[in-house]
C-alpha atoms as a PDB file:
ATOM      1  CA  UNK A   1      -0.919 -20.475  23.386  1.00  0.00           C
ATOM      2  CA  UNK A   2       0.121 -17.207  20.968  1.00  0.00           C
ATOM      3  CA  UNK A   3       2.618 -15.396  21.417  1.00  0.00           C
ATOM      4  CA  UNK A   4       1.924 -11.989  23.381  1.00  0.00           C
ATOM      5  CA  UNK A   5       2.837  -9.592  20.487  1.00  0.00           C
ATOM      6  CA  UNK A   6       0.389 -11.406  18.324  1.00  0.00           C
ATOM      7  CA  UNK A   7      -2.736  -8.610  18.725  1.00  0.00           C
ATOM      8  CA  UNK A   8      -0.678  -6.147  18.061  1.00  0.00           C
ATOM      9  CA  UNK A   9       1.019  -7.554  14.993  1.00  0.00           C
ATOM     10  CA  UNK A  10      -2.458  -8.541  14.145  1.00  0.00           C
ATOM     11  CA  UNK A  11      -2.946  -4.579  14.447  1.00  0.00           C
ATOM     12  CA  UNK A  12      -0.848  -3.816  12.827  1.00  0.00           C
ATOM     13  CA  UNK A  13      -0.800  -5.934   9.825  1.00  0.00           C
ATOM     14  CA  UNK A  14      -5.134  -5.278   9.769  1.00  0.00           C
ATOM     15  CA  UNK A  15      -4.654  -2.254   7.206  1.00  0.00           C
ATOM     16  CA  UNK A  16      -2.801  -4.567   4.958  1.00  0.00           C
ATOM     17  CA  UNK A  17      -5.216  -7.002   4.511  1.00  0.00           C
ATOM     18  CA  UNK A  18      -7.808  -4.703   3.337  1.00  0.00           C
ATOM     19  CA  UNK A  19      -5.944  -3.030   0.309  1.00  0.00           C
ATOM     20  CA  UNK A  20      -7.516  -4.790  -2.576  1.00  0.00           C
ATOM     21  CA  UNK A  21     -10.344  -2.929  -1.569  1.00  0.00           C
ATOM     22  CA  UNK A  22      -8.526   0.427  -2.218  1.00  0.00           C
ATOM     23  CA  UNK A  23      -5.980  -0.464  -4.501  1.00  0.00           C
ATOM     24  CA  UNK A  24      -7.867   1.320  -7.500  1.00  0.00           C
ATOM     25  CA  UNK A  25      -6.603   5.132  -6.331  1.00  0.00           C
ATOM     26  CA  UNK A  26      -3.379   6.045  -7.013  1.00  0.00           C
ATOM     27  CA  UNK A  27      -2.918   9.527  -7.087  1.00  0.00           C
ATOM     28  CA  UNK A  28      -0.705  11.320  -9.596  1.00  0.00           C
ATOM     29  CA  UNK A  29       1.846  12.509  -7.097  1.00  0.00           C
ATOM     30  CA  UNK A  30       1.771   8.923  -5.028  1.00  0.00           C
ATOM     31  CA  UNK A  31       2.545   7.319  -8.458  1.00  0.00           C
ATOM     32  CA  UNK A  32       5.636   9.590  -9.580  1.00  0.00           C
ATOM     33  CA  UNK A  33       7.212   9.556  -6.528  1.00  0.00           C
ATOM     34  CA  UNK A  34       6.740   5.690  -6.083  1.00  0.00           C
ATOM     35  CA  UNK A  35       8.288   5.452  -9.314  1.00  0.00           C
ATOM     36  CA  UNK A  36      11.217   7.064  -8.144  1.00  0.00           C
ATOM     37  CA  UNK A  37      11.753   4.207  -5.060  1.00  0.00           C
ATOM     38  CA  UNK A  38      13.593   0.923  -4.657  1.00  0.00           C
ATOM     39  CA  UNK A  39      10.527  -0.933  -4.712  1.00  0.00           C
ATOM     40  CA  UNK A  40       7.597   1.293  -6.010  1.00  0.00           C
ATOM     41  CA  UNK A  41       5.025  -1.935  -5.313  1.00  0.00           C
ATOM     42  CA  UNK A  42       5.685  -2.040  -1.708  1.00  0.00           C
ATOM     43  CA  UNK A  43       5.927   1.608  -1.724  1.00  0.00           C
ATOM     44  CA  UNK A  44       1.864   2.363  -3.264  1.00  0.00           C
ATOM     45  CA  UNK A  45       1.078  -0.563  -1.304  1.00  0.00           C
ATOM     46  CA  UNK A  46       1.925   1.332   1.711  1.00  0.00           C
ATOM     47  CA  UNK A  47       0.663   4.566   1.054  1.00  0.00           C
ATOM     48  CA  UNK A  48      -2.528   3.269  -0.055  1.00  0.00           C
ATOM     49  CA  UNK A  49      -3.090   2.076   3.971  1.00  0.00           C
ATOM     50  CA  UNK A  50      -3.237   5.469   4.752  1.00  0.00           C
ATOM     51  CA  UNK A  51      -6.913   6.752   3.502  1.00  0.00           C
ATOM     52  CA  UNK A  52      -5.459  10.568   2.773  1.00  0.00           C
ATOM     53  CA  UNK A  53      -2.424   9.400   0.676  1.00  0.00           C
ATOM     54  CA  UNK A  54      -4.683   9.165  -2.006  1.00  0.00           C
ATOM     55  CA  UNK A  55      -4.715  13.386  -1.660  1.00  0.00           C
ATOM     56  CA  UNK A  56      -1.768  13.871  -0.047  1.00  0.00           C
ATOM     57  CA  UNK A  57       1.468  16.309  -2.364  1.00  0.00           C
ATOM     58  CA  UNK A  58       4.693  15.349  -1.852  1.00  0.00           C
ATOM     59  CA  UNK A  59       5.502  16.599   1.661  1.00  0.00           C
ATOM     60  CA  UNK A  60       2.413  15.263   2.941  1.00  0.00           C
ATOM     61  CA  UNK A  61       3.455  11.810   1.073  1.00  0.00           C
ATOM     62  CA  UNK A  62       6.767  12.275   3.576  1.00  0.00           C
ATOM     63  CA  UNK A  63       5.237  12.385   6.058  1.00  0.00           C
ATOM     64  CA  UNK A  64       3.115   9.654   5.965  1.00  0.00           C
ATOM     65  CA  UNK A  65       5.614   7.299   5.290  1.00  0.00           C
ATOM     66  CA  UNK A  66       7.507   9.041   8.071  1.00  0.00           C
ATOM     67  CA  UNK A  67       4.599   7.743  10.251  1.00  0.00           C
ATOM     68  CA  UNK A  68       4.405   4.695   8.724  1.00  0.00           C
ATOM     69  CA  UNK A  69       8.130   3.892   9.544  1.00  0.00           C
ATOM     70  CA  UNK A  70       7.610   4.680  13.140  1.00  0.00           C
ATOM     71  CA  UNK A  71       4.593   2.473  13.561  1.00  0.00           C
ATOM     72  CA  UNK A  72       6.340  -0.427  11.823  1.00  0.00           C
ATOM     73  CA  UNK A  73       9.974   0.813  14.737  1.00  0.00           C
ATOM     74  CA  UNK A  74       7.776   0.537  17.293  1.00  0.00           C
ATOM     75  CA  UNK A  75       5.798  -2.447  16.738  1.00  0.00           C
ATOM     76  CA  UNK A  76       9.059  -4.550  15.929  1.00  0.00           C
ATOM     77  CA  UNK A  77      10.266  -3.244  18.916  1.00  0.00           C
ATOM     78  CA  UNK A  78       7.661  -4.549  21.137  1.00  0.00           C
ATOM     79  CA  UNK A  79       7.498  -7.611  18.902  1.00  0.00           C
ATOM     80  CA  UNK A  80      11.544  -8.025  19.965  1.00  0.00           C
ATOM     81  CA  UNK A  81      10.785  -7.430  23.734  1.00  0.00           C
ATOM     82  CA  UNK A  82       8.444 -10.353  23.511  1.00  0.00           C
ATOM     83  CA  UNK A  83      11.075 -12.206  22.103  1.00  0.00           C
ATOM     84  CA  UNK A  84      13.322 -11.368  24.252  1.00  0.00           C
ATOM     85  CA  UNK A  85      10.824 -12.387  27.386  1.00  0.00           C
ATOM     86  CA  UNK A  86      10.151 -15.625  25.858  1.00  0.00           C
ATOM     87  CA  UNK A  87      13.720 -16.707  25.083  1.00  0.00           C
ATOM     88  CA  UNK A  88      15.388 -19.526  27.081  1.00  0.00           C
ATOM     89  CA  UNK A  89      18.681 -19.251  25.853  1.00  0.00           C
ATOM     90  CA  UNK A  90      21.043 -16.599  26.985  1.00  0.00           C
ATOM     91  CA  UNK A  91      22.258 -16.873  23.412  1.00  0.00           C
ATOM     92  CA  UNK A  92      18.878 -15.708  22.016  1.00  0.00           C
ATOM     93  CA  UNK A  93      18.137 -13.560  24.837  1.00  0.00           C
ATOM     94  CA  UNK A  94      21.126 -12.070  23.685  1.00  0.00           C
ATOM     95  CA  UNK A  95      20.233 -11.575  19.962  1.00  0.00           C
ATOM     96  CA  UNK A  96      16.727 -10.182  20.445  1.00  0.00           C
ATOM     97  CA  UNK A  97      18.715  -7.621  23.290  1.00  0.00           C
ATOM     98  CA  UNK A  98      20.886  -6.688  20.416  1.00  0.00           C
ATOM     99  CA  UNK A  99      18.265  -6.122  18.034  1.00  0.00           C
ATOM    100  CA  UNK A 100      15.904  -4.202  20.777  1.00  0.00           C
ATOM    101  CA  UNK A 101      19.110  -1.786  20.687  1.00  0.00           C
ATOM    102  CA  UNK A 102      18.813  -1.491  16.938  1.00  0.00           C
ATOM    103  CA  UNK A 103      15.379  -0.465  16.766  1.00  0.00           C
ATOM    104  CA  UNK A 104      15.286   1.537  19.922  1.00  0.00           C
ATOM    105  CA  UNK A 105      18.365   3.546  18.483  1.00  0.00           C
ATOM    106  CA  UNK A 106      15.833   4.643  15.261  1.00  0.00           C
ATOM    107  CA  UNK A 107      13.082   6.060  17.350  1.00  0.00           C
ATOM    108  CA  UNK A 108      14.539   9.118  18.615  1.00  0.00           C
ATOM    109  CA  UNK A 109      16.166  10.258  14.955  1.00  0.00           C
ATOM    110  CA  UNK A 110      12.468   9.347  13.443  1.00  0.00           C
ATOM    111  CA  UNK A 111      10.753  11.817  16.266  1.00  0.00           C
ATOM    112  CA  UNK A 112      13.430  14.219  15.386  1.00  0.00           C
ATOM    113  CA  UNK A 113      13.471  13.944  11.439  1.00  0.00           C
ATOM    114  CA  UNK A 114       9.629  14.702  11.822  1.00  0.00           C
ATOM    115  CA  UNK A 115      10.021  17.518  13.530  1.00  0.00           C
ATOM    116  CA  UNK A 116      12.792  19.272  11.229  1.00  0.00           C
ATOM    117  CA  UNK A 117      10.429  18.250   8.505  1.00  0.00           C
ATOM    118  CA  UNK A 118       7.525  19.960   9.820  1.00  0.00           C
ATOM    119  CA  UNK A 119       9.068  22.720   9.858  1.00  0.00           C
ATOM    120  CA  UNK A 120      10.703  22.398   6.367  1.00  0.00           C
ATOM    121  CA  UNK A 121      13.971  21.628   7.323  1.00  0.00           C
ATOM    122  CA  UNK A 122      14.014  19.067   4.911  1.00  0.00           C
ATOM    123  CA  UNK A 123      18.199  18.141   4.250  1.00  0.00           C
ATOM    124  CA  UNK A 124      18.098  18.260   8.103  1.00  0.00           C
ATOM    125  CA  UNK A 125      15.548  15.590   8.485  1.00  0.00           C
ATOM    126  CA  UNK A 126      16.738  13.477   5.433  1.00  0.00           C
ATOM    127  CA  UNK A 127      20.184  13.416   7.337  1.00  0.00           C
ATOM    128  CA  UNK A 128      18.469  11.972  10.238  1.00  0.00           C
ATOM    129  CA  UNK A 129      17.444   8.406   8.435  1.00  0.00           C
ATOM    130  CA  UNK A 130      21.276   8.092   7.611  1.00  0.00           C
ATOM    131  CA  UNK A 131      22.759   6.412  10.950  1.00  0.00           C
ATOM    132  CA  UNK A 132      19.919   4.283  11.798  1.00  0.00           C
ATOM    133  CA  UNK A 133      18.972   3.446   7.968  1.00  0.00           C
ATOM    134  CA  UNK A 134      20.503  -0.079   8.238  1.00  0.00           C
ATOM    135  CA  UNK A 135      19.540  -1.314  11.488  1.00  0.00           C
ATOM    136  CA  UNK A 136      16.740  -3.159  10.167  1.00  0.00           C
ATOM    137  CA  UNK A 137      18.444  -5.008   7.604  1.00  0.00           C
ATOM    138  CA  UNK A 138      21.730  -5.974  10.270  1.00  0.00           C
ATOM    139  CA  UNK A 139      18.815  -7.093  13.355  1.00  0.00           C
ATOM    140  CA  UNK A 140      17.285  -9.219  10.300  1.00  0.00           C
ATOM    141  CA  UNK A 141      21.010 -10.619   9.908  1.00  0.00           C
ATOM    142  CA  UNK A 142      21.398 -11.423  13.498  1.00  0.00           C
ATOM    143  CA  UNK A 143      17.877 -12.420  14.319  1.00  0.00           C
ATOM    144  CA  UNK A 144      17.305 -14.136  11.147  1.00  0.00           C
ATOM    145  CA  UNK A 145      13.784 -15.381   9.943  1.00  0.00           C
ATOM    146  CA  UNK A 146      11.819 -14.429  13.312  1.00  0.00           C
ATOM    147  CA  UNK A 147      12.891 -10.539  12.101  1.00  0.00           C
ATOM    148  CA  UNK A 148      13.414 -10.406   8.508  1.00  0.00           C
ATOM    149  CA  UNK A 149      10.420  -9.284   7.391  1.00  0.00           C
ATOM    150  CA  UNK A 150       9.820  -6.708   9.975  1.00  0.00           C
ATOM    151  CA  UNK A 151      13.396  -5.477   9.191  1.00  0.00           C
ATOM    152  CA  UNK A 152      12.577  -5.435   4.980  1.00  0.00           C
ATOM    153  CA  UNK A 153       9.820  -3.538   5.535  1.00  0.00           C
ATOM    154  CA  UNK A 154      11.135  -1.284   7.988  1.00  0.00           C
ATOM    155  CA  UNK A 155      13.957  -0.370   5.681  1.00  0.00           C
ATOM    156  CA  UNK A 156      12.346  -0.082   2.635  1.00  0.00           C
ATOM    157  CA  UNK A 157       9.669   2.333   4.671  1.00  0.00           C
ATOM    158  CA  UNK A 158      12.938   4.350   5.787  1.00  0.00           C
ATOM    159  CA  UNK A 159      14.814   4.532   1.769  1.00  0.00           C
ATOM    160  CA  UNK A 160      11.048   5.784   0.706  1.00  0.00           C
ATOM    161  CA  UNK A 161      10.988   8.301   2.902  1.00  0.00           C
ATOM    162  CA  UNK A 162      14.183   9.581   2.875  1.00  0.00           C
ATOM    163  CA  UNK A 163      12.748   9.495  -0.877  1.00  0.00           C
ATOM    164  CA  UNK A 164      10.406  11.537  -0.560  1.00  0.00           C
ATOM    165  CA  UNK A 165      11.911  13.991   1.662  1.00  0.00           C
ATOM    166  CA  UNK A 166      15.010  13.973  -0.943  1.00  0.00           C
ATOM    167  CA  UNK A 167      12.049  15.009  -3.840  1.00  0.00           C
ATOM    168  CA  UNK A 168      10.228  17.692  -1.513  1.00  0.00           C
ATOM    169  CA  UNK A 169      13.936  19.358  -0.667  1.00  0.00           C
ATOM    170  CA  UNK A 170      14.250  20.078  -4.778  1.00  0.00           C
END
């Protein structure tokens, strides 16, 4: 028996497993402003799951990783209401609760940093990553190994693109 967020982890995870087949194109623009990240690996690795970042300028980098940050939200989040479901202990149950409030909290800023970005408000939708920017790391804290890779990648997808918003703002 499999846990029931496994397909969609699975899913999600898919793109990932396919990169050495397009890790050869890295755009100009994807490299620079990779270079400019915490962790520019993780951050062409990324991108280069996305057939059009190879094209993409800057704003349309920002994007993408904008999207990219919400699919990776909203998988953990279903990943932590199967957790939730499937804890015994009202201990646990407790922690993944806490944790579903974390991520749940990021969703609506995301949905609204894309929209002030769309329409080139781009300080306003930087701003918007900097409440929920550490909620990742702290669920990873109280969830421990069952979240901490969902909540390393989720952060370091929010830091690159607040990034690249930062760099299409100048």
């Amino acid at each position: 028996m499999y846990p029931p967020y496994l397909p969609l982890l699975l899913l999600f995870l898919l793109p990932f497993l396919f990169l050495p087949c397009f890790s050869a194109a890295v755009s100009e623009t994807m490299g620079k402003a990779c270079n400019q990240t915490l962790d520019s690996g993780f951050c062409i690795t990324s991108l280069q799951a996305v057939p059009k970042s190879d094209s993409a300028d800057l704003p349309g980098l920002a994007l993408i990783a904008l999207n990219l940050t919400y699919t990776n939200v909203t998988s953990s989040t279903t990943k932590l209401l199967a957790l939730q479901h499937e804890a015994t202990s009202p201990a646990i149950k407790n922690t993944f609760e806490a944790c579903l409030m974390l991520y749940e909290n990021i969703i609506q800023p995301l949905q609204w940093a894309s929209q002030f970005f769309v329409t080139r408000h781009y300080d306003v939708a930087k701003a918007m990553f900097a409440t929920p920017l550490f909620a990742p790391t702290n669920c990873a804290e109280i969830a421990g190994k069952v979240m901490e890779m969902d909540g390393n990648n989720t952060f370091f997808l929010m830091l690159m693109t607040r990034k690249f918003m930062e760099l299409s703002s100048s």
